[in-house]
N, C-alpha and C. Protein backbone atom coordinates (compact mmCIF):
# COMPACT_ATOMS: atom_id res chain seq x y z
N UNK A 1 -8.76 -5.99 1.56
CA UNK A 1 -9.46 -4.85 2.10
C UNK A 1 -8.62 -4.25 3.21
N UNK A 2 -9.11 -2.81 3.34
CA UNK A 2 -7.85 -2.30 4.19
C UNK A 2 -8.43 -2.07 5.43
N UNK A 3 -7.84 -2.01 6.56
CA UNK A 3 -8.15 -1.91 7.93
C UNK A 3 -8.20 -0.23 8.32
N UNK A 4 -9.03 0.54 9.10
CA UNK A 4 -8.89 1.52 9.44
C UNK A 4 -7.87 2.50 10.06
N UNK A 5 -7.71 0.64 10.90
CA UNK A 5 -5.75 1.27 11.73
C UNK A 5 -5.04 1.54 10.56
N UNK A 6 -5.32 0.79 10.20
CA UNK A 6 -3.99 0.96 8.54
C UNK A 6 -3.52 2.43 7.62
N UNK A 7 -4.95 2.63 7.49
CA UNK A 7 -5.26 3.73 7.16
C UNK A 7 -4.30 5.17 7.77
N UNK A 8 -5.25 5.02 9.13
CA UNK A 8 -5.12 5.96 10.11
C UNK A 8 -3.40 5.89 10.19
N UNK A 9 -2.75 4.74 10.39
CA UNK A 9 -1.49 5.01 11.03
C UNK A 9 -0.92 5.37 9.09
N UNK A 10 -1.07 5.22 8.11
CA UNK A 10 -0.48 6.29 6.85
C UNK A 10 -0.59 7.13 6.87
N UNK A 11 -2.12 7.70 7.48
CA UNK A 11 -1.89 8.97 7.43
C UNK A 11 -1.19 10.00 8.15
N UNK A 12 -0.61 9.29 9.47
CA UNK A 12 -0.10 9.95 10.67
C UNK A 12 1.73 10.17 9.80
N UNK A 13 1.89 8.97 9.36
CA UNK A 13 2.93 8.96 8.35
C UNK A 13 3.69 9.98 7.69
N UNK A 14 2.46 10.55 7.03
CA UNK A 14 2.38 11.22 5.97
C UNK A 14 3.04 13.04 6.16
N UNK A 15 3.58 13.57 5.84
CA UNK A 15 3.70 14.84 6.20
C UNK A 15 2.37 15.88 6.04
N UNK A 16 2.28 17.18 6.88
CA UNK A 16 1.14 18.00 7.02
C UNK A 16 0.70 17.99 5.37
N UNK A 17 1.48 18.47 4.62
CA UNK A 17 0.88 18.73 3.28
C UNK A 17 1.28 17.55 2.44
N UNK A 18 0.33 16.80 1.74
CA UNK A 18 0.52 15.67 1.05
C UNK A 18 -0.38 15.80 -0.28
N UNK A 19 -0.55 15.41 -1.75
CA UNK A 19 -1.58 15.59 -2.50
C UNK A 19 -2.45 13.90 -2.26
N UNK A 20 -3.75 14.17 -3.05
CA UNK A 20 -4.52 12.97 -3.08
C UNK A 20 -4.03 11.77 -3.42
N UNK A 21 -2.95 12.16 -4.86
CA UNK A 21 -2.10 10.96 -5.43
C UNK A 21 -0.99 10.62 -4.60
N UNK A 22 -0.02 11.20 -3.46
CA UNK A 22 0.40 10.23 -2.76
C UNK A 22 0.01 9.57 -1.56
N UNK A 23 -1.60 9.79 -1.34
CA UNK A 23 -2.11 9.00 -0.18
C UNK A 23 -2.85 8.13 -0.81
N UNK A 24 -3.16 8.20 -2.14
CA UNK A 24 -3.90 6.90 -2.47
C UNK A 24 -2.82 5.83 -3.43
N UNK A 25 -1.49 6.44 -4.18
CA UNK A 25 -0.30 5.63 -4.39
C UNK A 25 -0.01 4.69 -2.77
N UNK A 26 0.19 5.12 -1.89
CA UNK A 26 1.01 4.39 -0.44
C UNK A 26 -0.30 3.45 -0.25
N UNK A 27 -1.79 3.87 0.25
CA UNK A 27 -3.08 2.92 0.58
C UNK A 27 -2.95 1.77 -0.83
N UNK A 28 -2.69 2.21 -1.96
CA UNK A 28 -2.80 1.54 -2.92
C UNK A 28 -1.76 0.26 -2.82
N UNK A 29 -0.13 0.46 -2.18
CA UNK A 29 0.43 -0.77 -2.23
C UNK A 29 0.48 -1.17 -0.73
N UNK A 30 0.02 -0.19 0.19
CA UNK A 30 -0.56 -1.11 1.47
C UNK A 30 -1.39 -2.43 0.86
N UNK A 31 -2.16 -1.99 0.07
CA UNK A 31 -3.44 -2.71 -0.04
C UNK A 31 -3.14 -4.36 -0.66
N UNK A 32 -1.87 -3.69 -1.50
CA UNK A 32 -1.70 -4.90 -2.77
C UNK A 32 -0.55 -6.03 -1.44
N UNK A 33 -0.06 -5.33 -0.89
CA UNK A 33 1.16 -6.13 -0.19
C UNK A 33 0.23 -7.14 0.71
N UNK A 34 -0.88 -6.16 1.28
CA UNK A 34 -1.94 -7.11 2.68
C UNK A 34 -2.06 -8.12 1.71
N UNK A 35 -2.34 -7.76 0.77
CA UNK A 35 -3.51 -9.25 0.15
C UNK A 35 -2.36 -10.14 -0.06
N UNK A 36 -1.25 -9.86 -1.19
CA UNK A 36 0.04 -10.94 -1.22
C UNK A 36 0.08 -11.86 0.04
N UNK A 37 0.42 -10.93 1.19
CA UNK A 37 0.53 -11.57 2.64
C UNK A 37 -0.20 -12.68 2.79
N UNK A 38 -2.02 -12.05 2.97
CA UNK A 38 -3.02 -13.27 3.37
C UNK A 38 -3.34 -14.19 2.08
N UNK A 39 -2.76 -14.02 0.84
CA UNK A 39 -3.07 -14.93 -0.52
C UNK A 39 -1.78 -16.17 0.01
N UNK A 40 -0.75 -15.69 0.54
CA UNK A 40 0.91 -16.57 1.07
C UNK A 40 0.17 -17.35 1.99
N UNK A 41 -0.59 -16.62 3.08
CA UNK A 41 -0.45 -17.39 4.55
C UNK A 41 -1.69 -18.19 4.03
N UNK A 42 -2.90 -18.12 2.70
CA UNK A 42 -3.99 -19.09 2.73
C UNK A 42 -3.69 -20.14 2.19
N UNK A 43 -2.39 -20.49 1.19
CA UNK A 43 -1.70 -21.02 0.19
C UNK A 43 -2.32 -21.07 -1.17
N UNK A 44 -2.54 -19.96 -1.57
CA UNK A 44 -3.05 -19.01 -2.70
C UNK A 44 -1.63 -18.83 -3.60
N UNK A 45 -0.64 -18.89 -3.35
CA UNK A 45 0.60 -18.81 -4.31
C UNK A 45 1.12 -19.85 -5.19
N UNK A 46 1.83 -19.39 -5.92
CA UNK A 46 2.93 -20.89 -6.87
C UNK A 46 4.32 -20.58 -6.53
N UNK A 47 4.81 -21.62 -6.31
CA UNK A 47 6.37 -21.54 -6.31
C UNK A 47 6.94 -20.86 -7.66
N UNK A 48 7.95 -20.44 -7.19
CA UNK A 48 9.23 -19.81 -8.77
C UNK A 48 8.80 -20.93 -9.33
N UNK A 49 9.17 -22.45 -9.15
CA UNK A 49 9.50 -22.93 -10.30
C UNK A 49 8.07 -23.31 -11.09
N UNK A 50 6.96 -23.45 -10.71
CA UNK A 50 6.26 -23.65 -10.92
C UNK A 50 5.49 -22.56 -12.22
N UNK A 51 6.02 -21.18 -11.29
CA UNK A 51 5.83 -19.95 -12.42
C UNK A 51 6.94 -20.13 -13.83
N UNK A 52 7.90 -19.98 -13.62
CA UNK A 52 8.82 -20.43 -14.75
C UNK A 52 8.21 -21.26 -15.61
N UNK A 53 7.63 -22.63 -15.09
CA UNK A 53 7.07 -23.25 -16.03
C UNK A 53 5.81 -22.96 -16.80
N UNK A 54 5.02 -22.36 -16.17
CA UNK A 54 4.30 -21.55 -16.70
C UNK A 54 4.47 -20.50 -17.51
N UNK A 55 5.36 -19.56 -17.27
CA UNK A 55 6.28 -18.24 -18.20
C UNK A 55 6.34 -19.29 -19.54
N UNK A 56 7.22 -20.63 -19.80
CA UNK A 56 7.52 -20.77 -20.62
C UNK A 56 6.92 -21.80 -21.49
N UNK A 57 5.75 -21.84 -21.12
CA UNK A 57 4.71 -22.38 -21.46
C UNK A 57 3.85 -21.48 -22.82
N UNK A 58 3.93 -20.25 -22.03
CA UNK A 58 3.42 -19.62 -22.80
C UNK A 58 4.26 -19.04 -24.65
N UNK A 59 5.59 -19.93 -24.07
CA UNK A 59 6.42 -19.45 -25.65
C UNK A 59 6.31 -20.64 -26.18
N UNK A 60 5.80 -21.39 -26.40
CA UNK A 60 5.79 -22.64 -26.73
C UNK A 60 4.73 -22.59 -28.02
């Protein structure tokens, strides 16, 4: 979920004239990067190798 500051400071970002699709493209990978972040810092992730093994799991 996104924070208001967050928001607010993209939009300050942003030049005077911007369309809808590039303020909700930029909020959109604000959004995806925050969560990566707090999914890393909760230990919500897999290691590479762990994914690899998984990737090749699936050709099996």
């Amino acid at each position: 979920m996104l924070q208001k500051s967050k928001v607010l400071e993209t939009l300050e970002d942003l030049p005077d004239r911007f369309s809808m699709d590039e303020l909700f493209e930029k909020m959109y990978v604000i959004e995806k990067i925050e969560r990566g972040l707090e999914e890393m810092s909760n230990g919500e992730t897999i290691s590479e190798e762990e994914l690899d093994k998984e990737i090749d799991s699936w050709f099996k």
